[in-house]
Protein backbone atom coordinates (compact mmCIF):
# COMPACT_ATOMS: atom_id res chain seq x y z
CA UNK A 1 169.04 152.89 80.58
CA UNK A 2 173.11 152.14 80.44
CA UNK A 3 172.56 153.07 76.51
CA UNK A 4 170.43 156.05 76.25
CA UNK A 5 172.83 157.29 78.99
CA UNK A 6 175.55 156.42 77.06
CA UNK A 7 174.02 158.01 73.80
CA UNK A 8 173.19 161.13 75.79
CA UNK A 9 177.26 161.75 76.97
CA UNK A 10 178.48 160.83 73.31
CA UNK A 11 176.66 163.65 72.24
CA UNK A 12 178.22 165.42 74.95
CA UNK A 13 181.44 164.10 74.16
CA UNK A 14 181.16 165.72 70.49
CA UNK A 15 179.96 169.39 71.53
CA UNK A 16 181.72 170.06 74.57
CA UNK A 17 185.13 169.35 75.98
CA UNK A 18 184.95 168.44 79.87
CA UNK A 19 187.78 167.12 82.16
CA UNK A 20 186.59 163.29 83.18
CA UNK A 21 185.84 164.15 86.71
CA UNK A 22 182.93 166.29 85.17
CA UNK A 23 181.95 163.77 82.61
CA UNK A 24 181.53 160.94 85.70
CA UNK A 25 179.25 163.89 87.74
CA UNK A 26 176.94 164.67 84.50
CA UNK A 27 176.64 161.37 83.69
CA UNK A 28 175.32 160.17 87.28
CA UNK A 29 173.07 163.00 87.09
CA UNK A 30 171.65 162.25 83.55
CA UNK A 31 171.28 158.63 85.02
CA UNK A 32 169.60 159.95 88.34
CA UNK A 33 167.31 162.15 86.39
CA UNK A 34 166.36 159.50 83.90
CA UNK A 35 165.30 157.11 86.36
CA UNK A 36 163.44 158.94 88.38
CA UNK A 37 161.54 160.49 85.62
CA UNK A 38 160.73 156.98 84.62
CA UNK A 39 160.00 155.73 88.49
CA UNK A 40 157.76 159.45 88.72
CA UNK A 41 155.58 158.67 85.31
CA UNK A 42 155.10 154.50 86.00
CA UNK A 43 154.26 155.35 89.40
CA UNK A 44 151.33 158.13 88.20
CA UNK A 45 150.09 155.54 85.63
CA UNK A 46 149.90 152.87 88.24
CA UNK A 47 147.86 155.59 90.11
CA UNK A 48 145.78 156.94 87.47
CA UNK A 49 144.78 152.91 86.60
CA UNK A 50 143.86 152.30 90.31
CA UNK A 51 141.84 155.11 90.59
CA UNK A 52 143.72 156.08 93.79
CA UNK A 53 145.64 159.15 93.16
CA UNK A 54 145.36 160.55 96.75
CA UNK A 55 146.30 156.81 98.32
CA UNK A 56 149.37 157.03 96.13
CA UNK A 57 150.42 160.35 97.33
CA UNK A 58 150.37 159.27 100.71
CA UNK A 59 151.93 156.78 99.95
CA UNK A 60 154.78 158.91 98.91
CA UNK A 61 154.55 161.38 101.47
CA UNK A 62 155.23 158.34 104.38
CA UNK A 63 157.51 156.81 102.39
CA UNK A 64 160.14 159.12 100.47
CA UNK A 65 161.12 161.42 104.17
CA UNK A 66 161.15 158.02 105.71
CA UNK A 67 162.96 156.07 103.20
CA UNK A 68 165.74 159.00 102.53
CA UNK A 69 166.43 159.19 106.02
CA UNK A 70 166.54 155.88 107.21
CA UNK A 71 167.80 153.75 104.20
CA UNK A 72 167.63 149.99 104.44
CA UNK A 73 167.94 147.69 101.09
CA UNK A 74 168.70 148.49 97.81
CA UNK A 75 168.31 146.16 94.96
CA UNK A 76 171.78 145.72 93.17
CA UNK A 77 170.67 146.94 89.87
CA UNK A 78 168.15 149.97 88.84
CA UNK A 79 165.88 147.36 86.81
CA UNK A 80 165.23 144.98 89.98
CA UNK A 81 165.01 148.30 92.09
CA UNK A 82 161.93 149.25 89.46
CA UNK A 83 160.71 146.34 89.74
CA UNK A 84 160.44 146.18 93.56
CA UNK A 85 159.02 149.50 93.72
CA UNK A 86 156.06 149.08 91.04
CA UNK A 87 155.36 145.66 92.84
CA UNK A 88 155.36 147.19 96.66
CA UNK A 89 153.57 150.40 95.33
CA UNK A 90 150.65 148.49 93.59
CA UNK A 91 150.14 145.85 96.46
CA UNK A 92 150.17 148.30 99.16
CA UNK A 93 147.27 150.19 97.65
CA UNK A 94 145.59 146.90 96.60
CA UNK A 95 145.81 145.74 100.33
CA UNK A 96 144.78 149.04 101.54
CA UNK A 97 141.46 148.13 99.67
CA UNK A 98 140.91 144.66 101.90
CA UNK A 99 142.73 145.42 105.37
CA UNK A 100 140.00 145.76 107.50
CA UNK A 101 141.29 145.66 110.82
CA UNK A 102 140.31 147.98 113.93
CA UNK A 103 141.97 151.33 113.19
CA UNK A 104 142.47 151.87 116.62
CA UNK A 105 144.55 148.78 116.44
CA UNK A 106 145.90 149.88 113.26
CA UNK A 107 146.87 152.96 114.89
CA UNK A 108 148.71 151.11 117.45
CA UNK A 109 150.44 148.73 115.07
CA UNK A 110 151.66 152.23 113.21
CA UNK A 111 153.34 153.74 116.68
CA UNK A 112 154.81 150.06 117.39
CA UNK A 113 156.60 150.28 113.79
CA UNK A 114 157.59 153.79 114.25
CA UNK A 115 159.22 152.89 117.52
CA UNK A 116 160.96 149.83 115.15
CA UNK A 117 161.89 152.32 112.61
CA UNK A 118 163.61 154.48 115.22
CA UNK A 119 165.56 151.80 117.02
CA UNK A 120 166.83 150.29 113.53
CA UNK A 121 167.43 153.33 111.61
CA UNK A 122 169.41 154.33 109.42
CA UNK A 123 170.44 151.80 107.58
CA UNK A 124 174.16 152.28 105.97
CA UNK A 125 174.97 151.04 102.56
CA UNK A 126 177.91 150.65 100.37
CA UNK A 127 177.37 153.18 98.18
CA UNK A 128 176.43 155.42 100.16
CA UNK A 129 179.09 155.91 103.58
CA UNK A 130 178.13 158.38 106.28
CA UNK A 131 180.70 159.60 109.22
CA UNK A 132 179.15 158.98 112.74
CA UNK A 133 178.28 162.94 112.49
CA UNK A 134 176.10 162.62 109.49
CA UNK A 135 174.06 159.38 111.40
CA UNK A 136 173.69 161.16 114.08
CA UNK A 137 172.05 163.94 111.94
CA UNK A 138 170.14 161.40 110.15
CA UNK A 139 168.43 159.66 113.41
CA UNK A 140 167.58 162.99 114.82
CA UNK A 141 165.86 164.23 111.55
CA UNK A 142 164.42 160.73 111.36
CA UNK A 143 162.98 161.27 114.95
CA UNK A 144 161.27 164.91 113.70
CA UNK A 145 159.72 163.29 110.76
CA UNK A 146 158.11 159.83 112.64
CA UNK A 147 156.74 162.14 114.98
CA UNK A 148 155.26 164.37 113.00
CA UNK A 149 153.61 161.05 110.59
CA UNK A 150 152.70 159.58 114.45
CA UNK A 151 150.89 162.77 115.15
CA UNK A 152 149.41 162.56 111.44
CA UNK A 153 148.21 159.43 111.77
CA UNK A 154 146.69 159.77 115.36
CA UNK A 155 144.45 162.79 113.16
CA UNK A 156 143.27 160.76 110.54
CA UNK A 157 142.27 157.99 113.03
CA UNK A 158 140.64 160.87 114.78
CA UNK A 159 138.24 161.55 111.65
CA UNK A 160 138.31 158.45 111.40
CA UNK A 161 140.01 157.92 107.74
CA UNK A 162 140.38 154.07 107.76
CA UNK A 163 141.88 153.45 104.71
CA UNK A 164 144.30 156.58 105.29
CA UNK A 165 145.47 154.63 108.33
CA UNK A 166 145.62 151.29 106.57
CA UNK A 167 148.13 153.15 103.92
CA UNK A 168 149.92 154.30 106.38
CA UNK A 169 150.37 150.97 108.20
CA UNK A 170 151.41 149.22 105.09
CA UNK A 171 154.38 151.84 104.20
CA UNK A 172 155.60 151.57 107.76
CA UNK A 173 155.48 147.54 107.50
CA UNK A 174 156.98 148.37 104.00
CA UNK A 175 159.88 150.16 105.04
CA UNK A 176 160.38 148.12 108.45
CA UNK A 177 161.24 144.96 105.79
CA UNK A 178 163.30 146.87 103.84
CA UNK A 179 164.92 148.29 106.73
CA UNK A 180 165.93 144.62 108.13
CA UNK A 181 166.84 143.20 105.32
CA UNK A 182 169.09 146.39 104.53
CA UNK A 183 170.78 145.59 108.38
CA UNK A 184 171.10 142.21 106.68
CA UNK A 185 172.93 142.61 103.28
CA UNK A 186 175.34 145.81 104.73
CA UNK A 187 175.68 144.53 108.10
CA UNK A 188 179.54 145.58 107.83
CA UNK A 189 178.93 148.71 106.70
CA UNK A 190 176.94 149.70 110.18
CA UNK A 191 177.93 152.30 112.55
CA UNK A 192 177.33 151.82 116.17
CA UNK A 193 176.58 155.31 117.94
C-alpha cells in the first residue's frame, strides 16, 4: 500500500507544486481512501461467497456507529488490521449460522454487552487524542446509538429474527474484546471523566 501511495504523490510531486503540510494531508487521504476501498470490496466478496449479503450489512450497521464511537484496539499496521477484520467478519457470520441459543437469552446477553460497552467506552488511542470535551461528546452519542441498536434488537427478537439477533450478539461480543484489549494496550492514554 506504502508504494502505490508513494507512486500516486510522485506523480503529484511532478504536476503540481504543494507546500509539505499539504503533501502530508493528501497523502493520508490517498492512504485512507485506498484502504478502505480495499477493506469495502474484500468485505463484499467475502459476502457475495457466503451468500449472506444482508447478515453482512448488519453486520456493518452494529459495528461501524459502534466502533467509530467507542474505539478500542487497533492493530499496529494496516495489513494485520486487514487481516483481523476479514477474519472477525467471516467467523461472525459463520457462527451466526451454528449459535443456536434461546433468543430471548440472546437478547439478554445483547443488553448485558451494551451496558459493558457503555461503562468501557470510548476507548482512547495514540493516534488518535481527544480533550475531555470531545469524550464526553463521544459517550453521549455512544449512549443514542446503543439505545437505538437495544431497541432494534428487542424488534427483531419480537418477529422473532433469530439469526438477526445472533449477528447482533456476535458484533457486540466483537467489539466488547476489542474494546478491552484497546483499555489494555493505551491504558495511558485514558481519560477519566
Amino acid at each position: 500500500m506504502e508504494r502505490a501511495v508513494d507512486k500516486i504523490m510522485q506523480y503529484i510531486d511532478e504536476a503540481y507544486t504543494l507546500e509539505e503540510s499539504d503533501k502530508e494531508v493528501l497523502r493520508f487521504g490517498i492512504q485512507a481512501a485506498m484502504e478502505l476501498t480495499l477493506n469495502l470490496l474484500i468485505s463484499i466478496f467475502i459476502l457475495y461467497r457466503l451468500h449472506m449479503m444482508w447478515e453482512g450489512l448488519l453486520f456493518f450497521a452494529i459495528f461501524i456507529p459502534i466502533r467509530t464511537l467507542a474505539g478500542g484496539y487497533h492493530s499496529d499496521t494496516y495489513l494485520r488490521c486487514l487481516l483481523f477484520s476479514v477474519l472477525t467478519l467471516t467467523g461472525i457470520l459463520v457462527a451466526s449460522n451454528y449459535m443456536d441459543l434461546p433468543t430471548g437469552l440472546l437478547l439478554v446477553v445483547i443488553l448485558l454487552l451494551e451496558g459493558a460497552v457503555g461503562r468501557i467506552a470510548p476507548v482512547v488511542n495514540a493516534d488518535r487524542p481527544v480533550s475531555k470535551r470531545e469524550y464526553g461528546i463521544f459517550k453521549r452519542r455512544l449512549k443514542i446509538v446503543l439505545l437505538i441498536d437495544g431497541i432494534f434488537s428487542i424488534f427483531l427478537w419480537r418477529m422473532q429474527c433469530d439469526k438477526a439477533v445472533n449477528i447482533i450478539a456476535l458484533s457486540l461480543m466483537l467489539i466488547v474484546v476489542t474494546l478491552i484489549l484497546g483499555r489494555i494496550k493505551y491504558k495511558s492514554y485514558q481519560i477519566s471523566v
